[in-house]
C-alpha atoms as a PDB file:
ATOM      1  CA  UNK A   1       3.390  -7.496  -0.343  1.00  0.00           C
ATOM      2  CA  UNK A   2       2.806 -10.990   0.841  1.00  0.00           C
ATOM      3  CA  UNK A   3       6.340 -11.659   1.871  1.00  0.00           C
ATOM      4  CA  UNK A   4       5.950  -8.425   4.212  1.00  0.00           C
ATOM      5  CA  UNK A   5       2.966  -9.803   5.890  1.00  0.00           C
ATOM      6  CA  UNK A   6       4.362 -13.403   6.324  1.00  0.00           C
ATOM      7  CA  UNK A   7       7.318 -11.695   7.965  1.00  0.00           C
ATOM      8  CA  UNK A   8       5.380  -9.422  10.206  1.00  0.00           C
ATOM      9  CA  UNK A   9       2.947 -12.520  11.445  1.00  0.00           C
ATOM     10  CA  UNK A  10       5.861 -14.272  12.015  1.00  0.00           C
ATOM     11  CA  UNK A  11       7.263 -11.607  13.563  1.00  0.00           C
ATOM     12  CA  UNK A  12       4.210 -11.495  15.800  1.00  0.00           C
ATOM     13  CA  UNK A  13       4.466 -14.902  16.584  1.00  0.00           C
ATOM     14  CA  UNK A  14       7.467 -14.848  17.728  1.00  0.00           C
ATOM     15  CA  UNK A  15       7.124 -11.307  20.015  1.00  0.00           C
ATOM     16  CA  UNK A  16       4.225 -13.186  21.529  1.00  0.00           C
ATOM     17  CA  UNK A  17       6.265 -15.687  22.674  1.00  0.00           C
ATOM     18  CA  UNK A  18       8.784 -14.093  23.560  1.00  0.00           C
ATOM     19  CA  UNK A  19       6.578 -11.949  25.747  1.00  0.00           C
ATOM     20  CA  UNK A  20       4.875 -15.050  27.451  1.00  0.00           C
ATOM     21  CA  UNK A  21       8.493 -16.576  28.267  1.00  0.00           C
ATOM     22  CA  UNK A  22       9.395 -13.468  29.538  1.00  0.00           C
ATOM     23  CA  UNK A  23       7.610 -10.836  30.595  1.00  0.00           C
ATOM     24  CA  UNK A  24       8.877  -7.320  30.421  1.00  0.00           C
ATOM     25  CA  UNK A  25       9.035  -4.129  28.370  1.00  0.00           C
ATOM     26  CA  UNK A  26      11.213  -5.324  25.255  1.00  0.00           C
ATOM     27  CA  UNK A  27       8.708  -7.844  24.933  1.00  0.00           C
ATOM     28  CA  UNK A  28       5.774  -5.603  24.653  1.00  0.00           C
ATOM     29  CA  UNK A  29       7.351  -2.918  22.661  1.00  0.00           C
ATOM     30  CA  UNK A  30       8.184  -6.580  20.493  1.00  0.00           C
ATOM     31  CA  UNK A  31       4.643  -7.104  19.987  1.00  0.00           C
ATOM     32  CA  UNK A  32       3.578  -3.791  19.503  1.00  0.00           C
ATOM     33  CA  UNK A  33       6.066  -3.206  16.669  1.00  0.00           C
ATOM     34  CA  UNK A  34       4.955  -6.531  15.118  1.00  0.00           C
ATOM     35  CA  UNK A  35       1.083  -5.454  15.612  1.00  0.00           C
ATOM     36  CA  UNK A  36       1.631  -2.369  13.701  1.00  0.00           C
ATOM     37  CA  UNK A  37       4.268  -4.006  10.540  1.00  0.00           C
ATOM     38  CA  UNK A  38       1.170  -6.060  10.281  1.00  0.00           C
ATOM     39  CA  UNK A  39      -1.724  -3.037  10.378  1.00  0.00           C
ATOM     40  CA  UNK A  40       0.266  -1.304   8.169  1.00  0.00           C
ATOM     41  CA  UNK A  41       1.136  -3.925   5.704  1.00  0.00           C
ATOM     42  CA  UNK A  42      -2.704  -4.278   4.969  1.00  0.00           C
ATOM     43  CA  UNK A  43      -3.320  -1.100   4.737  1.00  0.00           C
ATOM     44  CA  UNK A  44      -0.945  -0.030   2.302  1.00  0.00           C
ATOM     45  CA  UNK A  45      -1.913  -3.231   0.003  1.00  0.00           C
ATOM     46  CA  UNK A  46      -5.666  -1.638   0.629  1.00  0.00           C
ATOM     47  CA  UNK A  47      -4.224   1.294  -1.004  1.00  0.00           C
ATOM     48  CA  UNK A  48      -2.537  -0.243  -4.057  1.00  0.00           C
ATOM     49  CA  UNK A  49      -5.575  -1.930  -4.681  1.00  0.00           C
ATOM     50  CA  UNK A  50      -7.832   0.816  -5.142  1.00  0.00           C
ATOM     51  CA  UNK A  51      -5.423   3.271  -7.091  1.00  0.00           C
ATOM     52  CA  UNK A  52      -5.107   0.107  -9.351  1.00  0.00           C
ATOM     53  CA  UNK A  53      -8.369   0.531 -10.729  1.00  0.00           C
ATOM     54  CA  UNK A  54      -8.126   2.463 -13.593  1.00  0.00           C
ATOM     55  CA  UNK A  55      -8.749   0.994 -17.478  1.00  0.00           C
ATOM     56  CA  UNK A  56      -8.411   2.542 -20.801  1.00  0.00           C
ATOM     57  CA  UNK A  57      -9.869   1.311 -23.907  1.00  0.00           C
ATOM     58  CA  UNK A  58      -8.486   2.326 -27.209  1.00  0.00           C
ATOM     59  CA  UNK A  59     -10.105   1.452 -30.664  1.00  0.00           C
ATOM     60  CA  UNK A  60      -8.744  -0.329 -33.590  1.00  0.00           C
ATOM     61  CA  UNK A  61      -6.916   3.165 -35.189  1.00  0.00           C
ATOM     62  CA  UNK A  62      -6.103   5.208 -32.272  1.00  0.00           C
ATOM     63  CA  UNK A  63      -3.226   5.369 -29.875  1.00  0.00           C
ATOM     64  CA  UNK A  64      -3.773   5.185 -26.088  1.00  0.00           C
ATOM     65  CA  UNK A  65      -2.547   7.843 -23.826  1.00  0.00           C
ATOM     66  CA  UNK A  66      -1.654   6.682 -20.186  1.00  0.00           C
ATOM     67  CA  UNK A  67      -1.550   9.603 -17.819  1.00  0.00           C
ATOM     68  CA  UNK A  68      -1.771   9.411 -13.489  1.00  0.00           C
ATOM     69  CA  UNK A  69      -5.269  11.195 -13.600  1.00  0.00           C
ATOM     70  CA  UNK A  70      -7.562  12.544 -16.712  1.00  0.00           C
ATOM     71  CA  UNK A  71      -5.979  13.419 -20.296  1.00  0.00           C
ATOM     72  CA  UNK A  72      -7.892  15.397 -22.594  1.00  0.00           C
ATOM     73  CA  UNK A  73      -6.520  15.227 -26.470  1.00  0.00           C
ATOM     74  CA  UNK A  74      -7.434  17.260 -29.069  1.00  0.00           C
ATOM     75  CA  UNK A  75      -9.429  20.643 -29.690  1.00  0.00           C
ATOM     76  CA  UNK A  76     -10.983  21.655 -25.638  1.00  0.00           C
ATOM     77  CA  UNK A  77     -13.659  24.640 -26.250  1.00  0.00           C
ATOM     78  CA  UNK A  78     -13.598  24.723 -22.520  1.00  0.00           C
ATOM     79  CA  UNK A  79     -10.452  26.444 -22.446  1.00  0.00           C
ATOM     80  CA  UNK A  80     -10.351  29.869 -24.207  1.00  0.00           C
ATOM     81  CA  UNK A  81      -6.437  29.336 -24.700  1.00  0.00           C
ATOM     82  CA  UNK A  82      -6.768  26.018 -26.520  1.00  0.00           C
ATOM     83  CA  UNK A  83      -5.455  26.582 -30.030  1.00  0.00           C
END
């Protein structure tokens, strides 16, 4: 993810300039692309980071499960269908 926001600053950089050498609408549109690459970019490492945040810790003798959300194993008297 650090590649894409090198290449959107970059690209922001460069939009800028281009704007200030030549005013006009390409320009803008230029820097307003590059703006949002950039907004976006952070915002979607924001996201990895927090749905990274899960741990699991398994003792000596058992086997860990890895699942996307909660895993129950074994008898659940919760549920009346549980065998």
């Amino acid at each position: 993810m650090t590649y894409v926001k090198v290449l959107a600053v970059i690209a922001l950089i460069g939009s800028i300039l281009w704007f200030i050498a030549n005013p006009g609408f390409e320009p803008a549109l230029a820097v307003i692309g590059s703006i949002s690459a950039l907004i976006s970019a952070a915002l979607v490492q924001k996201k990895n980071k927090l749905n990274a945040q899960q741990h699991q810790f398994v003792s000596k003798s058992s086997i860990g499960i890895q699942a996307v959300g909660d895993v129950h194993v074994g008898n659940n008297m919760h549920n009346k269908n549980a065998k």
